[in-house]
PDB file of N, CA and C in Angstrom:
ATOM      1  N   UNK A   1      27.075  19.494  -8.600  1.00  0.00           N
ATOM      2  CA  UNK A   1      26.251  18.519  -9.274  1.00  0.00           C
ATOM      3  C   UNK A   1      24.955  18.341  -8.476  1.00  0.00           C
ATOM      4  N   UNK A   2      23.856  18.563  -8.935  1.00  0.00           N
ATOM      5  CA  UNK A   2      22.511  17.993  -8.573  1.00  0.00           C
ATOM      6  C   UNK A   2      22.118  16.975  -8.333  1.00  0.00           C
ATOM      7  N   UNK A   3      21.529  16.503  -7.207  1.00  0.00           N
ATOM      8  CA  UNK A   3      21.193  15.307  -6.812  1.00  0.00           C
ATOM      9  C   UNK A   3      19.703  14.812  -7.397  1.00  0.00           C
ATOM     10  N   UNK A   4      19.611  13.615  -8.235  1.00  0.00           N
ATOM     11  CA  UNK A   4      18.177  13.157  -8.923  1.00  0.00           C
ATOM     12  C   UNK A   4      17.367  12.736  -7.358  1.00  0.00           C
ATOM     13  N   UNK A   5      16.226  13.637  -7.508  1.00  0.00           N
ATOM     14  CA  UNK A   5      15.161  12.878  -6.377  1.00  0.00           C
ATOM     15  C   UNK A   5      14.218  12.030  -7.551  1.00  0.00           C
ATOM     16  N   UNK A   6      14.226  10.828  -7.033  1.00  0.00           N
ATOM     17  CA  UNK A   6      12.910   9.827  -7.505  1.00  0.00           C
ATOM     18  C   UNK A   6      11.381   9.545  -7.031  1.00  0.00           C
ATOM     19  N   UNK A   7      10.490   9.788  -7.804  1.00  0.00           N
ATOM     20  CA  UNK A   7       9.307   9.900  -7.228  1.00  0.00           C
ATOM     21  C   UNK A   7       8.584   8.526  -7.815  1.00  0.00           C
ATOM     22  N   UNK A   8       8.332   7.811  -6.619  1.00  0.00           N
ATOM     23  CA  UNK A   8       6.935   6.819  -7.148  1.00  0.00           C
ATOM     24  C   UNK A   8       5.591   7.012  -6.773  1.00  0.00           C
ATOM     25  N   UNK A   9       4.821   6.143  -7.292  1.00  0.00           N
ATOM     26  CA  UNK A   9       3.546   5.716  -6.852  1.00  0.00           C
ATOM     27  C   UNK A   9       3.394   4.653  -6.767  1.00  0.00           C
ATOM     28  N   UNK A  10       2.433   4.384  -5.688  1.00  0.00           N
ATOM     29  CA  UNK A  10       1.914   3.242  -4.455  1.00  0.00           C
ATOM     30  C   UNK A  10       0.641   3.227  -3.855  1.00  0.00           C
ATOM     31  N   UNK A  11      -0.098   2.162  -4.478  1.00  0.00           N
ATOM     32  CA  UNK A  11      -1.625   2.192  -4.310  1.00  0.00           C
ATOM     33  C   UNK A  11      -1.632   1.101  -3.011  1.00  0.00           C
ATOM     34  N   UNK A  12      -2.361   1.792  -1.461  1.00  0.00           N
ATOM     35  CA  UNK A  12      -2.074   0.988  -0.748  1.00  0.00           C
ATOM     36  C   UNK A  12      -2.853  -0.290  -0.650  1.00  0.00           C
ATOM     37  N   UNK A  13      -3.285  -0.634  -1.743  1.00  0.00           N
ATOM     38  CA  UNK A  13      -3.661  -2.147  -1.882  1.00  0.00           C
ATOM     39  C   UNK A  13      -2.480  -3.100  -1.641  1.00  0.00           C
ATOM     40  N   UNK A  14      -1.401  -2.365  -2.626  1.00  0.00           N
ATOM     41  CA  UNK A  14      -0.116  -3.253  -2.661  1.00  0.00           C
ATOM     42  C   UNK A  14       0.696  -3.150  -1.468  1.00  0.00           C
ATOM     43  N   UNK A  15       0.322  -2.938  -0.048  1.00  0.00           N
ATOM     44  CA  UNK A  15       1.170  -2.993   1.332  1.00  0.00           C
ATOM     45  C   UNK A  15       0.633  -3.846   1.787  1.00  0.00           C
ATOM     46  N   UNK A  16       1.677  -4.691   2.494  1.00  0.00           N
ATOM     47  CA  UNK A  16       1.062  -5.465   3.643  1.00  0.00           C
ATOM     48  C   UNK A  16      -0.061  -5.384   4.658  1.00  0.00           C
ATOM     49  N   UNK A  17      -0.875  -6.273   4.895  1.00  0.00           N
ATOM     50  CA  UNK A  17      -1.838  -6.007   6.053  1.00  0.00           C
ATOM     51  C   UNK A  17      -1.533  -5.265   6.977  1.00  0.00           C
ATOM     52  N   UNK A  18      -0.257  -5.355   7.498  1.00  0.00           N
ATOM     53  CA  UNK A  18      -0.060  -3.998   8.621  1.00  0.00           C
ATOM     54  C   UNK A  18      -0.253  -2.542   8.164  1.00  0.00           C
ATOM     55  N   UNK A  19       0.097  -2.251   6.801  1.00  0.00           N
ATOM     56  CA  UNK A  19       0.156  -1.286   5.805  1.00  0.00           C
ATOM     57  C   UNK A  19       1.809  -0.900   5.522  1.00  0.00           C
ATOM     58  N   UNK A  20       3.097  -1.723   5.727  1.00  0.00           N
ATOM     59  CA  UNK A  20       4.300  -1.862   5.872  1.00  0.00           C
ATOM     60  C   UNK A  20       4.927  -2.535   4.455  1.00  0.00           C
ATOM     61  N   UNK A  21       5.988  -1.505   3.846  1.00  0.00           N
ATOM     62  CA  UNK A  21       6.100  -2.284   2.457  1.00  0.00           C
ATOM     63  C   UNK A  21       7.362  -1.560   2.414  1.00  0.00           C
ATOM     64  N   UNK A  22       8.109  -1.756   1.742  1.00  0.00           N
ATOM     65  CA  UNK A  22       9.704  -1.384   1.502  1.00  0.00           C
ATOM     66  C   UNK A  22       9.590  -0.443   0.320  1.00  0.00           C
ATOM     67  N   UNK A  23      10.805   0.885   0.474  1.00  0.00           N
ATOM     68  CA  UNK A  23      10.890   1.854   0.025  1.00  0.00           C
ATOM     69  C   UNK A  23      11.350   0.789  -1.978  1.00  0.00           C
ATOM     70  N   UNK A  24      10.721   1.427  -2.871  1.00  0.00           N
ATOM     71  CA  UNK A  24      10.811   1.005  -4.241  1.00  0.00           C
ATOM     72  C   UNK A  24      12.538   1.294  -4.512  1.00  0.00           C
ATOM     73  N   UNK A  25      13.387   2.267  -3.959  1.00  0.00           N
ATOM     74  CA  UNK A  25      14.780   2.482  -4.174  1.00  0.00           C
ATOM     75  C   UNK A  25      15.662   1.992  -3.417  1.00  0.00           C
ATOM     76  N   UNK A  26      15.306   1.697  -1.979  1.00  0.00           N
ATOM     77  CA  UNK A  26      16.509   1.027  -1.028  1.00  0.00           C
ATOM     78  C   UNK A  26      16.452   0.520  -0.505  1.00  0.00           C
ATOM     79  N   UNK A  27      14.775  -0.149  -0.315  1.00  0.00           N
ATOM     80  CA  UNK A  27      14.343  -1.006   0.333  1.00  0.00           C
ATOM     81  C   UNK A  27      13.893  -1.137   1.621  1.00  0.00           C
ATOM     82  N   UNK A  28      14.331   0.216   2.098  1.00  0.00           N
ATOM     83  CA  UNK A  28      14.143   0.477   3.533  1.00  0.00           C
ATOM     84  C   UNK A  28      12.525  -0.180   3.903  1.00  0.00           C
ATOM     85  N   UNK A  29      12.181  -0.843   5.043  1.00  0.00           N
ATOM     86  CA  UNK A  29      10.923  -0.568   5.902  1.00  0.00           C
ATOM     87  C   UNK A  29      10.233   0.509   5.980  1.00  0.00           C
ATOM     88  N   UNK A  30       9.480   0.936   5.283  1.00  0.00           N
ATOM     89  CA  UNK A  30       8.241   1.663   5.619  1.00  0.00           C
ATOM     90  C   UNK A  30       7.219   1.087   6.228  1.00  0.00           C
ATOM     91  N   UNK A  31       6.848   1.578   7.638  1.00  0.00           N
ATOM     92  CA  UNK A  31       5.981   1.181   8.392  1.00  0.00           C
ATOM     93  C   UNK A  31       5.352   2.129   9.035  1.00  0.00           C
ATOM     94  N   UNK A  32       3.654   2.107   9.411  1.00  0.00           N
ATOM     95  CA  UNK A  32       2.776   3.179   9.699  1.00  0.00           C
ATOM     96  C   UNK A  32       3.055   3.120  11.506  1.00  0.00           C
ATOM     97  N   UNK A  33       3.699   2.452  11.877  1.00  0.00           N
ATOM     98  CA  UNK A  33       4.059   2.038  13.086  1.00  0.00           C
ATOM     99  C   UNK A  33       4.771   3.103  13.555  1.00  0.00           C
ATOM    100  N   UNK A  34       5.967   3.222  12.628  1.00  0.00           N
ATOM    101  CA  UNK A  34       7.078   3.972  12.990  1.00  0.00           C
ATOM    102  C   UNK A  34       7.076   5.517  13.257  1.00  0.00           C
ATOM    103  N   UNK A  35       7.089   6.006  14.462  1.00  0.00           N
ATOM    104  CA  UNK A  35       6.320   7.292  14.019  1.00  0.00           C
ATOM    105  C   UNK A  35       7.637   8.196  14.685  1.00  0.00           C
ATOM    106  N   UNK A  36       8.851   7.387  14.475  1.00  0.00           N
ATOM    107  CA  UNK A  36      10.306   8.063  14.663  1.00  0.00           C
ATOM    108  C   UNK A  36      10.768   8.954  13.951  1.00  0.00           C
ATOM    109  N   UNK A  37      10.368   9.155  12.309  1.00  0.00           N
ATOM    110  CA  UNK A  37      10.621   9.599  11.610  1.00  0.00           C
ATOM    111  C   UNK A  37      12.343   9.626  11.281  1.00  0.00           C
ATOM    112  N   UNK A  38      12.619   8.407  11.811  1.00  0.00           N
ATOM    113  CA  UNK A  38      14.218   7.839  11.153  1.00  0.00           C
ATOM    114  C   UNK A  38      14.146   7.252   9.974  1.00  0.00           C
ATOM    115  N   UNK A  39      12.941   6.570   9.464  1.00  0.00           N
ATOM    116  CA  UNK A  39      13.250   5.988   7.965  1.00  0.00           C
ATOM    117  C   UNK A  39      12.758   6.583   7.215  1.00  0.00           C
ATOM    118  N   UNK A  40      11.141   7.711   7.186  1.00  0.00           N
ATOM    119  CA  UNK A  40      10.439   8.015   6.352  1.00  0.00           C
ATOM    120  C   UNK A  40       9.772   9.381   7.219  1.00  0.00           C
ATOM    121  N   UNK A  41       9.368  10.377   6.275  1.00  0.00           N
ATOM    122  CA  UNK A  41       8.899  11.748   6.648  1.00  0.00           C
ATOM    123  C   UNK A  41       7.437  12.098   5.963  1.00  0.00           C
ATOM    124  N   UNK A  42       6.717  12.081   6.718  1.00  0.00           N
ATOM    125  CA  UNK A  42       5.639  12.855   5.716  1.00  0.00           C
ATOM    126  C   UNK A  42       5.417  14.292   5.191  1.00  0.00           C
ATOM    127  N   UNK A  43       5.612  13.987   3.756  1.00  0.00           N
ATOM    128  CA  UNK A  43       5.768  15.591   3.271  1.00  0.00           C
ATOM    129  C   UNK A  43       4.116  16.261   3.020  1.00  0.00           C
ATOM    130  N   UNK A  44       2.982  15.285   2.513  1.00  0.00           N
ATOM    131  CA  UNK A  44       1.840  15.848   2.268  1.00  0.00           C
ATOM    132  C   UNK A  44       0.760  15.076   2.571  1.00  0.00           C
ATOM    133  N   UNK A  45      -0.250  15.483   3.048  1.00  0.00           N
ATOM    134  CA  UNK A  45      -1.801  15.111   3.289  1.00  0.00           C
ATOM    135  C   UNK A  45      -2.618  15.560   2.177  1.00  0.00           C
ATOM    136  N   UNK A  46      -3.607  14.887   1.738  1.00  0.00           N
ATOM    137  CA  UNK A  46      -4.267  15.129   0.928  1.00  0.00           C
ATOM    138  C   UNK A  46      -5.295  14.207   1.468  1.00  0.00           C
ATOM    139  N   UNK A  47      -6.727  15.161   1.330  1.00  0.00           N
ATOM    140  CA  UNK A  47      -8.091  14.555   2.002  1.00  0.00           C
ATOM    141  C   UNK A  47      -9.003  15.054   1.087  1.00  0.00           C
ATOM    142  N   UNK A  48     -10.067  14.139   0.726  1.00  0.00           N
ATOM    143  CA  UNK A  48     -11.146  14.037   0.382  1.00  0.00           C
ATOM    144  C   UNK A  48     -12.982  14.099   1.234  1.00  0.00           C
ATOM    145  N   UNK A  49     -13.780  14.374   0.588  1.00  0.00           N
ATOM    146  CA  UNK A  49     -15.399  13.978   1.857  1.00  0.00           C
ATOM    147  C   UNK A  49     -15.363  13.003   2.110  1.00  0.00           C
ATOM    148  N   UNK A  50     -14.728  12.109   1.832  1.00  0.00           N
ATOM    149  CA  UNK A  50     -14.486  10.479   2.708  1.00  0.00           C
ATOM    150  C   UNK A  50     -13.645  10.562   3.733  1.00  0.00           C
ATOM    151  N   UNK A  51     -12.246  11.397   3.686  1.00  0.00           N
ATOM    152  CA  UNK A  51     -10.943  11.276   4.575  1.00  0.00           C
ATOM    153  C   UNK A  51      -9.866  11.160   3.897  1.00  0.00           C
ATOM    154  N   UNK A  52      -8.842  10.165   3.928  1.00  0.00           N
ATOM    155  CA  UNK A  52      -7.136  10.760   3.187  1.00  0.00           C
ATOM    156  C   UNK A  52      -7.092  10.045   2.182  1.00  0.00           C
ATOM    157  N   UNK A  53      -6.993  10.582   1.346  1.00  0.00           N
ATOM    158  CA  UNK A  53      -7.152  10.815  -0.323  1.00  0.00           C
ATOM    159  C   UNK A  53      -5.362  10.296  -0.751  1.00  0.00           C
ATOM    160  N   UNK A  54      -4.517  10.660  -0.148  1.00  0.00           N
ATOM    161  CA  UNK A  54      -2.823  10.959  -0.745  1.00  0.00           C
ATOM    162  C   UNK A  54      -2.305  11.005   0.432  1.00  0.00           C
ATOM    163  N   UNK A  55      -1.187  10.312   0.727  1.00  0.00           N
ATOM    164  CA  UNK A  55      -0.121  10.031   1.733  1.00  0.00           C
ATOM    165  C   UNK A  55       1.047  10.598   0.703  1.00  0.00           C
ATOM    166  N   UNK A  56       2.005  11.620   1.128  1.00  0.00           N
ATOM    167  CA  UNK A  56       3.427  11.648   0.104  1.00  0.00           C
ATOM    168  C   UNK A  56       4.317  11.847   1.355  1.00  0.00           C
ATOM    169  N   UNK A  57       5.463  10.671   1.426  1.00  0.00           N
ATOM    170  CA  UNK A  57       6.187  10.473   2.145  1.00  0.00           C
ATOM    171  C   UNK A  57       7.614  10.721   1.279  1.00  0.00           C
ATOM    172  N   UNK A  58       8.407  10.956   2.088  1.00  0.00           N
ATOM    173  CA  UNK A  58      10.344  10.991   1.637  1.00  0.00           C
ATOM    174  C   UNK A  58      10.782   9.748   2.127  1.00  0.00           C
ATOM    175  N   UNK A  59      11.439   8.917   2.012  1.00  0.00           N
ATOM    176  CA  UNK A  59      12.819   7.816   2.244  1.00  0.00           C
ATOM    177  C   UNK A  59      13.516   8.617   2.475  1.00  0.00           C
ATOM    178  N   UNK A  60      13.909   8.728   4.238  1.00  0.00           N
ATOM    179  CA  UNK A  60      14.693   9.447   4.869  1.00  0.00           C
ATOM    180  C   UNK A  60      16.183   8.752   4.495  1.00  0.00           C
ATOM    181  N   UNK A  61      16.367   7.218   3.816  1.00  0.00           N
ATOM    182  CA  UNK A  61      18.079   6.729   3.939  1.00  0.00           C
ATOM    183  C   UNK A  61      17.880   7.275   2.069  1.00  0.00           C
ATOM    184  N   UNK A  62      16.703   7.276   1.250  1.00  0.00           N
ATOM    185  CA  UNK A  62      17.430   7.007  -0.089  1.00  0.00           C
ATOM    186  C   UNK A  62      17.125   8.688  -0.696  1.00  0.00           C
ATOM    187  N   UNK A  63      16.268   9.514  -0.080  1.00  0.00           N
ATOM    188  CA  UNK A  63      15.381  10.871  -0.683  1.00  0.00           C
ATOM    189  C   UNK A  63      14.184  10.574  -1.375  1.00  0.00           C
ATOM    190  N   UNK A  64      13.984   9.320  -1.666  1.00  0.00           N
ATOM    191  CA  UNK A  64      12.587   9.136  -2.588  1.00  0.00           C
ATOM    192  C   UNK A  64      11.489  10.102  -2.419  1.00  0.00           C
ATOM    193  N   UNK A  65      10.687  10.044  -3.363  1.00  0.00           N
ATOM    194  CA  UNK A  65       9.298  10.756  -2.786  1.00  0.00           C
ATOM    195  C   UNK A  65       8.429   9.233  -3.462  1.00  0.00           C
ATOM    196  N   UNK A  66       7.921   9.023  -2.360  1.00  0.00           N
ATOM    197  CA  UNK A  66       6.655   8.143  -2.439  1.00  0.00           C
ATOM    198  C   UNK A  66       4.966   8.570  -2.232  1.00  0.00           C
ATOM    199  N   UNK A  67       4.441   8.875  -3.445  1.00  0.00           N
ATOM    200  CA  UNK A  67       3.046   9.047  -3.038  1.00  0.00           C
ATOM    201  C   UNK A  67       2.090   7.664  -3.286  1.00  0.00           C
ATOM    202  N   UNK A  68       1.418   7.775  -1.856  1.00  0.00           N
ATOM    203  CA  UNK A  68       0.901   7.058  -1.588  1.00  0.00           C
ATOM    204  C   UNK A  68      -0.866   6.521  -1.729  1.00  0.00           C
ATOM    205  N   UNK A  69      -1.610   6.277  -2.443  1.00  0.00           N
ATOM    206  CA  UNK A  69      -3.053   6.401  -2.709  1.00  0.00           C
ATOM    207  C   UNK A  69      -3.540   5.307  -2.310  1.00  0.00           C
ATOM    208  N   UNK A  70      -4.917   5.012  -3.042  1.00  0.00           N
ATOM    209  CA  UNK A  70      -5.706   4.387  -2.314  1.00  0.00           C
ATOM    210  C   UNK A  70      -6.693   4.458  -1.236  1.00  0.00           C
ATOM    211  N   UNK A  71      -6.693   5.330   0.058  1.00  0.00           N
ATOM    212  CA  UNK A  71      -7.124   5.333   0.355  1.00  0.00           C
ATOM    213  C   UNK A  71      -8.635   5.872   0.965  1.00  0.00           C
ATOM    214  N   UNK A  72      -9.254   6.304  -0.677  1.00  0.00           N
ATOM    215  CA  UNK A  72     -10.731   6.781  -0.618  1.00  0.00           C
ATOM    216  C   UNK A  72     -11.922   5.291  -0.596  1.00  0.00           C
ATOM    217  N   UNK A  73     -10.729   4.225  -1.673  1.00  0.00           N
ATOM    218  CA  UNK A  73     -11.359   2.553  -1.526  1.00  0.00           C
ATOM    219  C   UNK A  73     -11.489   2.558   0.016  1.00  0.00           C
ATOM    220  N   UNK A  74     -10.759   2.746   0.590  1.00  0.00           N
ATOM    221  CA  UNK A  74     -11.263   1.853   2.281  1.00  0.00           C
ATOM    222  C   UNK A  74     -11.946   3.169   2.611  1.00  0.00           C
ATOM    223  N   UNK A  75     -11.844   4.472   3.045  1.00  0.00           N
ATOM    224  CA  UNK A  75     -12.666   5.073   3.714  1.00  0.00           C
ATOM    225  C   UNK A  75     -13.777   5.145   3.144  1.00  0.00           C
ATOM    226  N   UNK A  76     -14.641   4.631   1.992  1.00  0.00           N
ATOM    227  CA  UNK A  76     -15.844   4.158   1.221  1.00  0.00           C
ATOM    228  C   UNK A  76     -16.522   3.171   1.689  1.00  0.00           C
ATOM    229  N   UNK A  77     -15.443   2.476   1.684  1.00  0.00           N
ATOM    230  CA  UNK A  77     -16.040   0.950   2.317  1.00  0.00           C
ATOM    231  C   UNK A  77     -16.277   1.009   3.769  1.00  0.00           C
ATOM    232  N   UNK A  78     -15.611   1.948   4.292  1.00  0.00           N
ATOM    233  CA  UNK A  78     -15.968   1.869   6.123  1.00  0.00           C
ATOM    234  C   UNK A  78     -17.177   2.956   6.254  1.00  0.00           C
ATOM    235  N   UNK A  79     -17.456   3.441   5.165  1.00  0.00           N
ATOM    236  CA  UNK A  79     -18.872   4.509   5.546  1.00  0.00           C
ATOM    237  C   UNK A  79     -20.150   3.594   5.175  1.00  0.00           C
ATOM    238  N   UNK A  80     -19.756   2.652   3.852  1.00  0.00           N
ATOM    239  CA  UNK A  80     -20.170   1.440   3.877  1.00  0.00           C
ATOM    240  C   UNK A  80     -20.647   0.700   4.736  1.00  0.00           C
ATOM    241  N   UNK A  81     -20.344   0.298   5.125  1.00  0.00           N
ATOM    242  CA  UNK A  81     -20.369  -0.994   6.139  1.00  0.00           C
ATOM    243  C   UNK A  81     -20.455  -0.336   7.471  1.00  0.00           C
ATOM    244  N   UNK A  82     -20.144   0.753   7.833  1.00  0.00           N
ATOM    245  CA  UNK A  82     -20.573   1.490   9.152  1.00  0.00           C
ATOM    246  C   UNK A  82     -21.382   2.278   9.311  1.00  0.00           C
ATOM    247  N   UNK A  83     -22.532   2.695   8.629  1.00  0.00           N
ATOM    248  CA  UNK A  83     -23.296   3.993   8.132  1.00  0.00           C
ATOM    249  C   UNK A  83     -23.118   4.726   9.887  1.00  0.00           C
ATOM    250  N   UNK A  84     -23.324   6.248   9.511  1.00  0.00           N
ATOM    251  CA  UNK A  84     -23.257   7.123  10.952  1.00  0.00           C
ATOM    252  C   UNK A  84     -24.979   6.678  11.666  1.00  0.00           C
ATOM    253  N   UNK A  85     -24.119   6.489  12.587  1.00  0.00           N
ATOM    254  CA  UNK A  85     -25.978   5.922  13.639  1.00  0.00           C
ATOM    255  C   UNK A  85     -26.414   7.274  13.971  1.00  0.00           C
ATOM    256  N   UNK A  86     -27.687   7.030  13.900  1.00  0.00           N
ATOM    257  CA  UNK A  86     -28.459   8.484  14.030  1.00  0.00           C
ATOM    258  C   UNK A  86     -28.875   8.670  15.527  1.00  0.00           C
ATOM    259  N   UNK A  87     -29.196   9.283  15.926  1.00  0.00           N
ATOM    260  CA  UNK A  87     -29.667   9.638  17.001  1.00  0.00           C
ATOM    261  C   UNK A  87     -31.363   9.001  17.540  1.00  0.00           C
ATOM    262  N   UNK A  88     -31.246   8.805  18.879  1.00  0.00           N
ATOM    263  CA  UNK A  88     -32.386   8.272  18.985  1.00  0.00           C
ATOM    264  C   UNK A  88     -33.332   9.564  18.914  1.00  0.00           C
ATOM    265  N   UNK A  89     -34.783   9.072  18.489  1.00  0.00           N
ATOM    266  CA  UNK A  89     -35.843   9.951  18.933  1.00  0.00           C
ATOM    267  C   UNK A  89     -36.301  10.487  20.120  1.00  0.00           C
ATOM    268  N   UNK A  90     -36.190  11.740  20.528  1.00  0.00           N
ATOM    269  CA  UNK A  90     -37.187  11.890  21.943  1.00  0.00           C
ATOM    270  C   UNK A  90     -37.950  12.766  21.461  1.00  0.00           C
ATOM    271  N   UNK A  91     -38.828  13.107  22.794  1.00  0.00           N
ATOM    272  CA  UNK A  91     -40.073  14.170  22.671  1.00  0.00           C
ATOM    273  C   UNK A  91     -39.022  15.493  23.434  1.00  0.00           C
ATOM    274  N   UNK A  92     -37.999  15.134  23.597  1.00  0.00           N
ATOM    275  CA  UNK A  92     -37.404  16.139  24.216  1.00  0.00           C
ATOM    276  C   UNK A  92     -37.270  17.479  23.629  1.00  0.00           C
ATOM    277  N   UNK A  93     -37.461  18.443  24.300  1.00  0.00           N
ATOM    278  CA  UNK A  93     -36.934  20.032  23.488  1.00  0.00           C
ATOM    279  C   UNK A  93     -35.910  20.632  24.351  1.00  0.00           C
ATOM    280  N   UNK A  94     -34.970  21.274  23.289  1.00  0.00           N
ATOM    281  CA  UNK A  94     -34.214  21.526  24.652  1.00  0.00           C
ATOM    282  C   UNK A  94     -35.224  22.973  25.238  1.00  0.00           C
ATOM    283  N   UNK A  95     -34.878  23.905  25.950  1.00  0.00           N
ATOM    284  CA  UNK A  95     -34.867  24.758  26.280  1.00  0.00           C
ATOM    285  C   UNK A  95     -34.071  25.778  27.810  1.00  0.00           C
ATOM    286  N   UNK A  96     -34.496  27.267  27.345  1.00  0.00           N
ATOM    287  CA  UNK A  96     -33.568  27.966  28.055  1.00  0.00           C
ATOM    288  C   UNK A  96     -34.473  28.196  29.417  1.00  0.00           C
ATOM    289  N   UNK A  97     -34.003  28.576  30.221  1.00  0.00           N
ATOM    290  CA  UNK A  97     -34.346  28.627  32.279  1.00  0.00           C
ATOM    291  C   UNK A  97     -34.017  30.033  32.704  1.00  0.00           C
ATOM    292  N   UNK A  98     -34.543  30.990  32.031  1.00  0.00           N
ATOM    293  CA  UNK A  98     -34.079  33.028  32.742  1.00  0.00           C
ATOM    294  C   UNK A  98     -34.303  32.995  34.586  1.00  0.00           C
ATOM    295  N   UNK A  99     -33.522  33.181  34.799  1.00  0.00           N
ATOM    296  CA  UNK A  99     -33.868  33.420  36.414  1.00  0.00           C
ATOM    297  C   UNK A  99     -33.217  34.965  36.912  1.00  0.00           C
TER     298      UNK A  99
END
């Protein structure tokens, strides 16, 4: 007999401020903390020109597959609100020294 794997989706708006929210099938703790890989496994990365696009994790006690989104909203908002600082100006050049 075949075992049903269950797949959700999870926009990480809906996690706790830590980013910690319980598996949708068994409730387990999922936490970004945990990097034991006793409750949860990461099966896929997915990145965008902002940064990580898709988190897809397993529920190591139930098999779930949880994919995880959301997060192009915050790496938007932190290019946002942080623009890359540019470099100061000099008169400097580099150059090369043959000896």
């Amino acid at each position: 007999m075949n075992k049903q794997i269950h797949a959700y989706k999870r926009d990480i708006d809906t996690t706790n401020r830590d980013g910690a929210f319980l598996c949708p099938q068994c409730g387990a703790k999922i936490s970004p903390d945990d990097h034991s890989e006793l409750v949860y496994s990461i099966v896929d990365i997915s990145v965008n020109s902002f940064g990580l696009e898709e988190l897809v994790i397993c529920c190591n006690r139930c098999s779930c597959i949880i994919h995880l989104s959301g997060f192009s909203k915050i790496n938007e908002l932190s290019v946002m609100h942080h623009p890359a600082e540019t470099e100061p100006e000099t008169d400097d050049v580099p150059y090369f020294v043959h000896t």
